[in-house]
Protein backbone atom coordinates (compact mmCIF):
# COMPACT_ATOMS: atom_id res chain seq x y z
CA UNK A 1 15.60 -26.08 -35.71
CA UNK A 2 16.67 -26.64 -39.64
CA UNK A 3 15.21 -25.84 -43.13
CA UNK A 4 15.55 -27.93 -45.61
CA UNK A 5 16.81 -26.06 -48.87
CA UNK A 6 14.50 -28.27 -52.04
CA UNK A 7 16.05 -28.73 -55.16
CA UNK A 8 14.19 -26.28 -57.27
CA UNK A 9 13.95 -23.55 -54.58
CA UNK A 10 16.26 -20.09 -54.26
CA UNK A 11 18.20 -19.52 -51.22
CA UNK A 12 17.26 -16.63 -50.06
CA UNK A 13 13.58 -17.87 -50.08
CA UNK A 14 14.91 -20.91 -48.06
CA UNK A 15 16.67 -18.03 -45.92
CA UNK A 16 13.63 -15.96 -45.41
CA UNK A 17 12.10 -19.42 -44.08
CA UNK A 18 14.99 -19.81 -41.64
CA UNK A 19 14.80 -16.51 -40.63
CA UNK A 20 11.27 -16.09 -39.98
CA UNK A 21 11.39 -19.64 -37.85
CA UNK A 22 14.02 -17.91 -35.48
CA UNK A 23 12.08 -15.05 -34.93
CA UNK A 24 8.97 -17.54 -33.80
CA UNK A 25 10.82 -19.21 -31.32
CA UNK A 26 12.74 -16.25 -29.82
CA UNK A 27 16.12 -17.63 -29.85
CA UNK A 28 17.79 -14.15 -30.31
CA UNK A 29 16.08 -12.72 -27.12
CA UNK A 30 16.49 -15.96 -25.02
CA UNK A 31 20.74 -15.87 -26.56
CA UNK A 32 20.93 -11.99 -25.47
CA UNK A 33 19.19 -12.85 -22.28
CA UNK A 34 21.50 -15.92 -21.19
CA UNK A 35 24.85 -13.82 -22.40
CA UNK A 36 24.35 -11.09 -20.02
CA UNK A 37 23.05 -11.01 -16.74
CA UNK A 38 19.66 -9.14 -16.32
CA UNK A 39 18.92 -7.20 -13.03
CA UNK A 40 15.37 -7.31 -11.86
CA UNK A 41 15.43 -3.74 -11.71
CA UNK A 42 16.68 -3.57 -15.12
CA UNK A 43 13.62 -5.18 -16.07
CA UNK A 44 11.14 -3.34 -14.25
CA UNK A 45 12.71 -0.13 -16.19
CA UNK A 46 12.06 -1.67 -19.75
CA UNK A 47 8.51 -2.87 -18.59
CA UNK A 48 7.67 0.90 -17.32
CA UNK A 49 9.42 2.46 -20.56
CA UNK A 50 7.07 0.15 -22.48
CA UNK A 51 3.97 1.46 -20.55
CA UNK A 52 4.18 4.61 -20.85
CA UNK A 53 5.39 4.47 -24.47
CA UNK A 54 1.55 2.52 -24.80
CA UNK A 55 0.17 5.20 -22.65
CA UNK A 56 1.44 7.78 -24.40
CA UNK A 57 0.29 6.41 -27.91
CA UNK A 58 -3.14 5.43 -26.35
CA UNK A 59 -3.43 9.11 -25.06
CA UNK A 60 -2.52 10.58 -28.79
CA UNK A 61 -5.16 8.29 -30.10
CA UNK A 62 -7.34 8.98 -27.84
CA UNK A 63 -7.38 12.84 -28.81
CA UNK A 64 -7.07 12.36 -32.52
CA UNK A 65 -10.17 10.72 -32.12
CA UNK A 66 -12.36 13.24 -30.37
C-alpha cells in the first residue's frame, strides 16, 4: 500500500488519499484484531450488541413511520 505525493499536489490531499485507502482495506481492524486475542464469545457479544442496536433503530423507524 503507498501514495504517491505529485509534484503540484498538497499533502494533506495526498494524506486524505492515504487515509481513505487504509480504511478500504481494513488494516486497522485486521492490526487490532492480530494484537489481541479475540474470544469467540467475545465476538458473539459484539455481533448481538450490533443486533439489537439495528433492532432497536428498525423498531423506532418503524413507529415514526406509522
Amino acid at each position: 500500500m503507498a501514495v504517491i505525493v505529485h509534484a503540484n499536489e498538497n499533502i494533506d490531499s495526498a494524506l486524505k488519499r492515504l487515509h481513505r485507502e487504509v480504511l478500504r482495506e481494513r488494516i486497522l481492524e485486521t492490526f487490532r484484531n492480530r494484537v489481541y486475542r479475540i474470544k469467540k464469545a467475545e465476538l458473539k457479544i459484539q455481533k448481538r450488541r450490533e443486533w439489537a442496536k439495528m433492532k432497536r433503530r428498525r423498531r423506532t423507524a418503524a413507529r415514526r413511520a406509522k
